[in-house]
C-alpha atoms as a PDB file:
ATOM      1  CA  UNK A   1      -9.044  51.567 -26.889  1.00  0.00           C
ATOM      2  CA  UNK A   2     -12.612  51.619 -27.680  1.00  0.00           C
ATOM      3  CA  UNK A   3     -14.380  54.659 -28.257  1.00  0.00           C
ATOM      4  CA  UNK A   4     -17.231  53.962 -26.044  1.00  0.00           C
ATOM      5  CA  UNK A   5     -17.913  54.581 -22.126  1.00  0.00           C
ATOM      6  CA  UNK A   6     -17.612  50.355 -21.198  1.00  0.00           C
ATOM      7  CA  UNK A   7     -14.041  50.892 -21.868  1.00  0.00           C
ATOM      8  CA  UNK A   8     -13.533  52.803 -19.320  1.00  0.00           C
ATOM      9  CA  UNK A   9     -15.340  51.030 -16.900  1.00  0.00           C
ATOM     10  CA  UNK A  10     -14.566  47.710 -14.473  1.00  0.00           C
ATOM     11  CA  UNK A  11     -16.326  43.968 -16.001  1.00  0.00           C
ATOM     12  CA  UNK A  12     -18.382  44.590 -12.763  1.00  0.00           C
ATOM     13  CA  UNK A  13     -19.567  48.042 -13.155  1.00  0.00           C
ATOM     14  CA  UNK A  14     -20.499  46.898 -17.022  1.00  0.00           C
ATOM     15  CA  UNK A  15     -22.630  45.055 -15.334  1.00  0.00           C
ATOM     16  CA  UNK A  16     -24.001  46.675 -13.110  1.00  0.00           C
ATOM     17  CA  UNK A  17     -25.165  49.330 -15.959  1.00  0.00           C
ATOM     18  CA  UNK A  18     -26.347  46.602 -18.426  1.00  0.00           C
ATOM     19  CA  UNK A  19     -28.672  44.954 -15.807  1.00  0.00           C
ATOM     20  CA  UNK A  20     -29.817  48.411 -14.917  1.00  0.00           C
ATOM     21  CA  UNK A  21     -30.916  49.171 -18.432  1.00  0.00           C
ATOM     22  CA  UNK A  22     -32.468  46.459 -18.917  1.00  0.00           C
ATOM     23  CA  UNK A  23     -34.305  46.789 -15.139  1.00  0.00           C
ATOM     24  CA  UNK A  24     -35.969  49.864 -16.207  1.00  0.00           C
ATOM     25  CA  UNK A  25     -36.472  48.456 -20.025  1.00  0.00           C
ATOM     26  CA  UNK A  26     -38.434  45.148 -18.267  1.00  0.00           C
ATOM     27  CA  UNK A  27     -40.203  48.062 -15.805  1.00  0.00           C
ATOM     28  CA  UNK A  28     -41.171  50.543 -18.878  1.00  0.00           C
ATOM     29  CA  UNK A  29     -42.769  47.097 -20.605  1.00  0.00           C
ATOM     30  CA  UNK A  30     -44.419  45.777 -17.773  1.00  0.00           C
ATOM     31  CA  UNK A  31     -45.929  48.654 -16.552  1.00  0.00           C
ATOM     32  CA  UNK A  32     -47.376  49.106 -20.643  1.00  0.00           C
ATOM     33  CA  UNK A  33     -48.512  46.257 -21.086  1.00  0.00           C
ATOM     34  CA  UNK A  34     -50.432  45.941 -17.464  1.00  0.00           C
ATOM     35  CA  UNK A  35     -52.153  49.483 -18.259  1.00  0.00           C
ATOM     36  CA  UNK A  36     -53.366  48.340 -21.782  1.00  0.00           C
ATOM     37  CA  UNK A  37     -54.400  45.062 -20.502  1.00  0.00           C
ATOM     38  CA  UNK A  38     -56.269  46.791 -18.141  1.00  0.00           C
ATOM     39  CA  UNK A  39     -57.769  49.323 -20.304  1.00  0.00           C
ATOM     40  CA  UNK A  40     -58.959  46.181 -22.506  1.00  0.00           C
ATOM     41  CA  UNK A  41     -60.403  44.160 -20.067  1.00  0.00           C
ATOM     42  CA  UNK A  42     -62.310  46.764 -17.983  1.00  0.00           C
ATOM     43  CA  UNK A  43     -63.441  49.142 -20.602  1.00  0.00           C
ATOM     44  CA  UNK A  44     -64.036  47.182 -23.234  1.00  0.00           C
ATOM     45  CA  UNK A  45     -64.233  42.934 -22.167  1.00  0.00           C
ATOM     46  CA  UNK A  46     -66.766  44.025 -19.268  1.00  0.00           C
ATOM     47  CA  UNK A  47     -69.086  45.803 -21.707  1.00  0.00           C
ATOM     48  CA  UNK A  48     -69.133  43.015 -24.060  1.00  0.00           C
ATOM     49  CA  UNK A  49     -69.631  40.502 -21.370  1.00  0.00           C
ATOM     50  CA  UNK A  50     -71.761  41.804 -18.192  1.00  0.00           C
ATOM     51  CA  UNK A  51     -71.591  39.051 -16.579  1.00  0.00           C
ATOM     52  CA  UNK A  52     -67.835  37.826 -16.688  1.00  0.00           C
ATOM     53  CA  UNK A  53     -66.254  36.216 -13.219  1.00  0.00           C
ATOM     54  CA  UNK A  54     -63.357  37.758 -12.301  1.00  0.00           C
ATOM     55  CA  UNK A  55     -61.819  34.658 -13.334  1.00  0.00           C
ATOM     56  CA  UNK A  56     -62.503  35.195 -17.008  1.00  0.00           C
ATOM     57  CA  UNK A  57     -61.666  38.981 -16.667  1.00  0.00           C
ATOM     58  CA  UNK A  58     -57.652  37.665 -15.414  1.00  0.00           C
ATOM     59  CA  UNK A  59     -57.547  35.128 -18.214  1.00  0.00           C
ATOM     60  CA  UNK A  60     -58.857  37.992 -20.904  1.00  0.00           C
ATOM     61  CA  UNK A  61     -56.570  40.267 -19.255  1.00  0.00           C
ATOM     62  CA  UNK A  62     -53.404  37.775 -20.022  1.00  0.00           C
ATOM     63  CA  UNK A  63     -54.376  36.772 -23.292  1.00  0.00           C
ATOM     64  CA  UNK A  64     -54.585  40.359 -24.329  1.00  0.00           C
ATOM     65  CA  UNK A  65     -50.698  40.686 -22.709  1.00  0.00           C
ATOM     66  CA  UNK A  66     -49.842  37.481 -24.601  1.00  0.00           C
ATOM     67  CA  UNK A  67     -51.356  39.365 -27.708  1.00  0.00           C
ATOM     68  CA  UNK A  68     -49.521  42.472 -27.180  1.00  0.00           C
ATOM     69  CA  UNK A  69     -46.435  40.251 -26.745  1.00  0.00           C
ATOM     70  CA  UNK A  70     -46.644  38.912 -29.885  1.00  0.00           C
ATOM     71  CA  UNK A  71     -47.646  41.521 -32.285  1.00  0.00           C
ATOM     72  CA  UNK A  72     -44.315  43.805 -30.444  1.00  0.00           C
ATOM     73  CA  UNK A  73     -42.409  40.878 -31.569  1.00  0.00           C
ATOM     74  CA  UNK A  74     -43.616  40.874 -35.350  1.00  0.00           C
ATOM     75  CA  UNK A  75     -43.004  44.706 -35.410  1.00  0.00           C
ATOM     76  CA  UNK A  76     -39.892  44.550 -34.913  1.00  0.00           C
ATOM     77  CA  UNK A  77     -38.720  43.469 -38.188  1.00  0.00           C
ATOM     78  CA  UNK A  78     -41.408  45.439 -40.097  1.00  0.00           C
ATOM     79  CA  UNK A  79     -39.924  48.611 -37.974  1.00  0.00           C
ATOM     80  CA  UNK A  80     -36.073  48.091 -39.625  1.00  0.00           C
ATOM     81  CA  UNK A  81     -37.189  46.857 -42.792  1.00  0.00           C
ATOM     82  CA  UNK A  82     -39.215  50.921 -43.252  1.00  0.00           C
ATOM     83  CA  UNK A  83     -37.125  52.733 -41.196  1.00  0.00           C
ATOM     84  CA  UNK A  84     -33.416  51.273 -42.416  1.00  0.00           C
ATOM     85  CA  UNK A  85     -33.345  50.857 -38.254  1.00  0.00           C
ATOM     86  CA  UNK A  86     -33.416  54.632 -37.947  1.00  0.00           C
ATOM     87  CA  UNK A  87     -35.719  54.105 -34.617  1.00  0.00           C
ATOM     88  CA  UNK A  88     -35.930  57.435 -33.182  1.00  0.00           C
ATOM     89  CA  UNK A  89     -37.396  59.220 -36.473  1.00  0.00           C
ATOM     90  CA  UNK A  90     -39.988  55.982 -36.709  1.00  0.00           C
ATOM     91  CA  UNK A  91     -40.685  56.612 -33.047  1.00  0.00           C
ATOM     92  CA  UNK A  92     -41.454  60.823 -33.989  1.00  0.00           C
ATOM     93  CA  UNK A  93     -43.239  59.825 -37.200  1.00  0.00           C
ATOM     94  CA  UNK A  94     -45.572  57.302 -35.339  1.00  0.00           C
ATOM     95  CA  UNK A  95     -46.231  59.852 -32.793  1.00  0.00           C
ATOM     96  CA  UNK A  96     -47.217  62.691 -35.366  1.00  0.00           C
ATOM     97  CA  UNK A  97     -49.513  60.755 -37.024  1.00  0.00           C
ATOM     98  CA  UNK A  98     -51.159  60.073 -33.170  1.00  0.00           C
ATOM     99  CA  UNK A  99     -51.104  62.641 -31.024  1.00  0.00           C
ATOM    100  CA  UNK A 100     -52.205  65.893 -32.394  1.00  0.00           C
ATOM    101  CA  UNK A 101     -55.893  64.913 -32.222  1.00  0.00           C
ATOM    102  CA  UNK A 102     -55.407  64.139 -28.531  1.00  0.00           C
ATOM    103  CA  UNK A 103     -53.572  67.386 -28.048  1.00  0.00           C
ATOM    104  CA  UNK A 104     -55.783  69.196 -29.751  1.00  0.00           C
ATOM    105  CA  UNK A 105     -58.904  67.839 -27.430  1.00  0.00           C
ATOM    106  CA  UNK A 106     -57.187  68.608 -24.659  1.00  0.00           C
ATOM    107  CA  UNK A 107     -56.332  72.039 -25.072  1.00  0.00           C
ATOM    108  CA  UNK A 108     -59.787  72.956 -26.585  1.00  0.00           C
ATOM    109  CA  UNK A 109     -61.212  71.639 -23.285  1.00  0.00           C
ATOM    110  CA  UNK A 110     -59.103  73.410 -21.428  1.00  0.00           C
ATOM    111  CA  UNK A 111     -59.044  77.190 -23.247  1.00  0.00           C
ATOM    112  CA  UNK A 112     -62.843  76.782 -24.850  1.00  0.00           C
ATOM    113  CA  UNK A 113     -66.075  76.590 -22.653  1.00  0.00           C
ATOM    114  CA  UNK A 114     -68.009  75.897 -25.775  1.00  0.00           C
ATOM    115  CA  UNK A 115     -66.517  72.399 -26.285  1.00  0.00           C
ATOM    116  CA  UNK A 116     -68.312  69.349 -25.491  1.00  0.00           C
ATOM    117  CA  UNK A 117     -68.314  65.567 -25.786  1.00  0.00           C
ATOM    118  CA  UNK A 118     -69.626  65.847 -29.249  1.00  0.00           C
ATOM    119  CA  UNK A 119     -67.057  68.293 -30.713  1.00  0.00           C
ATOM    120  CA  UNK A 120     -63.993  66.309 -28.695  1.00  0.00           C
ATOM    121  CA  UNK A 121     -65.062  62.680 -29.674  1.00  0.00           C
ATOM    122  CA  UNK A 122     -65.323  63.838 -33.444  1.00  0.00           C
ATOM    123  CA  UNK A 123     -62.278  65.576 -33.353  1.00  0.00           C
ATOM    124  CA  UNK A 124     -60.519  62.671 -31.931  1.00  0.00           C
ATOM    125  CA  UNK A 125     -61.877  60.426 -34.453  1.00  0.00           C
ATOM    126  CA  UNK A 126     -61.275  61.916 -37.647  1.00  0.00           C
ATOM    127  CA  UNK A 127     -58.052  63.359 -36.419  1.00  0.00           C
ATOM    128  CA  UNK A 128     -56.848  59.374 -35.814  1.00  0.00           C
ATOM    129  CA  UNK A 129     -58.472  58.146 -38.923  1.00  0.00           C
ATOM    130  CA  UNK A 130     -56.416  60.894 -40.847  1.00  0.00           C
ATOM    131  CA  UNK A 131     -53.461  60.030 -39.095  1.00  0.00           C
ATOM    132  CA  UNK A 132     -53.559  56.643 -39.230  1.00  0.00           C
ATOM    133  CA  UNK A 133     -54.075  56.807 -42.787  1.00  0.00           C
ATOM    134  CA  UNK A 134     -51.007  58.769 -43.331  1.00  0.00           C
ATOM    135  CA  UNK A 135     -49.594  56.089 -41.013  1.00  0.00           C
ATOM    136  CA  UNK A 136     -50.593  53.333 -43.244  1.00  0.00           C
ATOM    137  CA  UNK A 137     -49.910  55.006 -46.559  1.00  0.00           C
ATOM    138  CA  UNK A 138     -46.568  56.541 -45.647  1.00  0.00           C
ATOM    139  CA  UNK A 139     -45.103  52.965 -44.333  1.00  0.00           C
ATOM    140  CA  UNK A 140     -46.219  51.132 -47.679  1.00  0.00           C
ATOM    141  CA  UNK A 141     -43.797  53.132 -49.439  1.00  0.00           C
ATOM    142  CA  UNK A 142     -40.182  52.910 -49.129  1.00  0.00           C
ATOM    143  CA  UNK A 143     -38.093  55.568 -48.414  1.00  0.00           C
ATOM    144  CA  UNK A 144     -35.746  55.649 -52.004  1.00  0.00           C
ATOM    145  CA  UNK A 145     -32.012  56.421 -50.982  1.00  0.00           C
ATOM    146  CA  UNK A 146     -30.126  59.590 -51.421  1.00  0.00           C
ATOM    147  CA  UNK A 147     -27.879  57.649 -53.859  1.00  0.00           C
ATOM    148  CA  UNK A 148     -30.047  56.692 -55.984  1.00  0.00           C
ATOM    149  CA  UNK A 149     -31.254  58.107 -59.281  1.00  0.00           C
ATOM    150  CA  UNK A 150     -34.836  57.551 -59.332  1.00  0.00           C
ATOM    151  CA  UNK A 151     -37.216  59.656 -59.418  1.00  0.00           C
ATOM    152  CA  UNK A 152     -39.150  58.951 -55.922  1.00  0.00           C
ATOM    153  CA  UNK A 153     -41.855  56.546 -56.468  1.00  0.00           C
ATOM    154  CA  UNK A 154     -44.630  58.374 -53.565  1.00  0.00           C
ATOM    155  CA  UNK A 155     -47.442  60.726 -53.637  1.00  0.00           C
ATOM    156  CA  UNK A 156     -46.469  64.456 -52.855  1.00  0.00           C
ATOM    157  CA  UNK A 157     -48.406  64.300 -49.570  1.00  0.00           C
ATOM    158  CA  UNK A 158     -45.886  61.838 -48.423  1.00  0.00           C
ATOM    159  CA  UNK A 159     -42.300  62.625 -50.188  1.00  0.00           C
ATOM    160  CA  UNK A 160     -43.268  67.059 -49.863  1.00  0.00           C
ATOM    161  CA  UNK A 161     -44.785  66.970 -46.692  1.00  0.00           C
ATOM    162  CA  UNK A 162     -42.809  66.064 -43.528  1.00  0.00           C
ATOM    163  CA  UNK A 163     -43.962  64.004 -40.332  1.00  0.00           C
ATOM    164  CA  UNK A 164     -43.666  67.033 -38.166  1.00  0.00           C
ATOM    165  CA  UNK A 165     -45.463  69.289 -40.488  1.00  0.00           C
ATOM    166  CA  UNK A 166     -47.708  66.976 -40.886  1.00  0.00           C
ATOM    167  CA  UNK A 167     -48.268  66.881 -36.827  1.00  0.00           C
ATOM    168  CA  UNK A 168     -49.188  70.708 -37.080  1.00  0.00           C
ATOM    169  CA  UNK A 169     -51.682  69.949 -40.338  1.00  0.00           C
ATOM    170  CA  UNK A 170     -53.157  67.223 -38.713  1.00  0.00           C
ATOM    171  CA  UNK A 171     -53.252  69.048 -34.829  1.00  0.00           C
ATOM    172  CA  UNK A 172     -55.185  71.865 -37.305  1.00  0.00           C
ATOM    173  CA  UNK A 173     -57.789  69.305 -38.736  1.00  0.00           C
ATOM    174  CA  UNK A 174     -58.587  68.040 -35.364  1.00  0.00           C
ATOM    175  CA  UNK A 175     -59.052  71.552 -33.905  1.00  0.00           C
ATOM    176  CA  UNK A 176     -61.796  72.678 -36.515  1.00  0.00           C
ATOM    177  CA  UNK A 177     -63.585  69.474 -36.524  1.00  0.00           C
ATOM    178  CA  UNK A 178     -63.503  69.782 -32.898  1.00  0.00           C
ATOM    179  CA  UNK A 179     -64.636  73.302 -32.908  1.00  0.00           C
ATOM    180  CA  UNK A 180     -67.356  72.790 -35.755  1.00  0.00           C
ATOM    181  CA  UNK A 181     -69.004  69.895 -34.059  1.00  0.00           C
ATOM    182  CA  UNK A 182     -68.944  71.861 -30.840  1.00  0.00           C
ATOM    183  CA  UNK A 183     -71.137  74.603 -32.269  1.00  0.00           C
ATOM    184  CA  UNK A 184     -73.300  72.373 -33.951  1.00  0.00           C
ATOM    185  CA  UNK A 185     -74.673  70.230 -31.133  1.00  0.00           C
ATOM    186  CA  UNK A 186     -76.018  71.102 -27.772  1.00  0.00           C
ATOM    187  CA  UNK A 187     -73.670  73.014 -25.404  1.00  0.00           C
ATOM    188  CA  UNK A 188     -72.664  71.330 -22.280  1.00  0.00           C
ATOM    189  CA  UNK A 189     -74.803  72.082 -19.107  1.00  0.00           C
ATOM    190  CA  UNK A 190     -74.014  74.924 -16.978  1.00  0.00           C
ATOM    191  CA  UNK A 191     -73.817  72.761 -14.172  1.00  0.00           C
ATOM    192  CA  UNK A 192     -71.076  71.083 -15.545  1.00  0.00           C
END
């Protein structure tokens, strides 16, 4: 007997849970990809082209899915070959490197009048440029295995400094960047 819950189960009820799975996987990617496609085309394709037909704003739009297609495909293999296929940890790393700074925003704006567009687009940026370049640096290192005997080839900010503390470092940088930039610009309206 298999240790697993398909042995247990009827051929048809197998099935009936694989094509559900895969259901809400195909739902999960669809309804990605349409948002960022979306994003792309409206945001960023209609201020680059003023004038586009709504024609060439459905053809951007699918090329830009297409795109998305293809670099998810191409990840894939760079994802196992730095994670040893350890997904959920790459999934938690990826995350701490990205959304403190967006965190941080939105709970300044919330808790602190004194924020404004100055202080949160700052904070944003730096926080993503600092996480992305952990990002980048951390993933062009491999991880060196707990059997082995060498002495581990990355920088102390990498091999000393975990994702998740790094989340809380980084969630601080965007905060005071935030803050700083806040207080020295112009204050938002009071009609806002």
């Amino acid at each position: 007997m298999g240790s697993n819950c398909f042995s247990y189960t009827s051929a048809g009820a197998r099935g009936l849970m694989i094509s559900t799975m895969l259901a809400a996987l195909m739902s999960s990617l669809t309804s990605i990809f349409n948002s960022s496609s979306t994003i792309f085309t409206m945001d960023i394709w209609r201020r680059i082209r003023k004038q586009a037909s709504e024609t060439e704003l459905l053809i951007v739009g699918r090329v830009f899915v297409l795109l998305l297609v293809i670099i998810s495909v191409v990840w894939i293999p760079i994802v196992e070959a730095a994670q040893n296929s350890q997904l959920f940890h790459y999934i938690q790393s990826v995350t701490s490197f990205l959304a403190p700074p967006v965190c941080a925003v939105y709970i300044l704006a919330i808790t602190c009048k004194r924020v404004n567009e100055q202080g949160a687009f700052w904070g944003l940026m730096v926080g993503l440029i600092v996480g992305m370049i952990r990002f980048i640096w951390e993933f062009s290192y491999t991880v060196p295995s707990c059997a082995s005997q060498l002495p581990d080839p990355r920088p102390a900010i990498i091999s000393k400094v975990h994702y998740l503390h790094f989340g809380i470092i980084l969630f601080v940088i965007s905060c005071a960047v935030t803050i700083v930039v806040s207080y020295a610009t112009q204050p938002i309206a009071k009609k806002h």
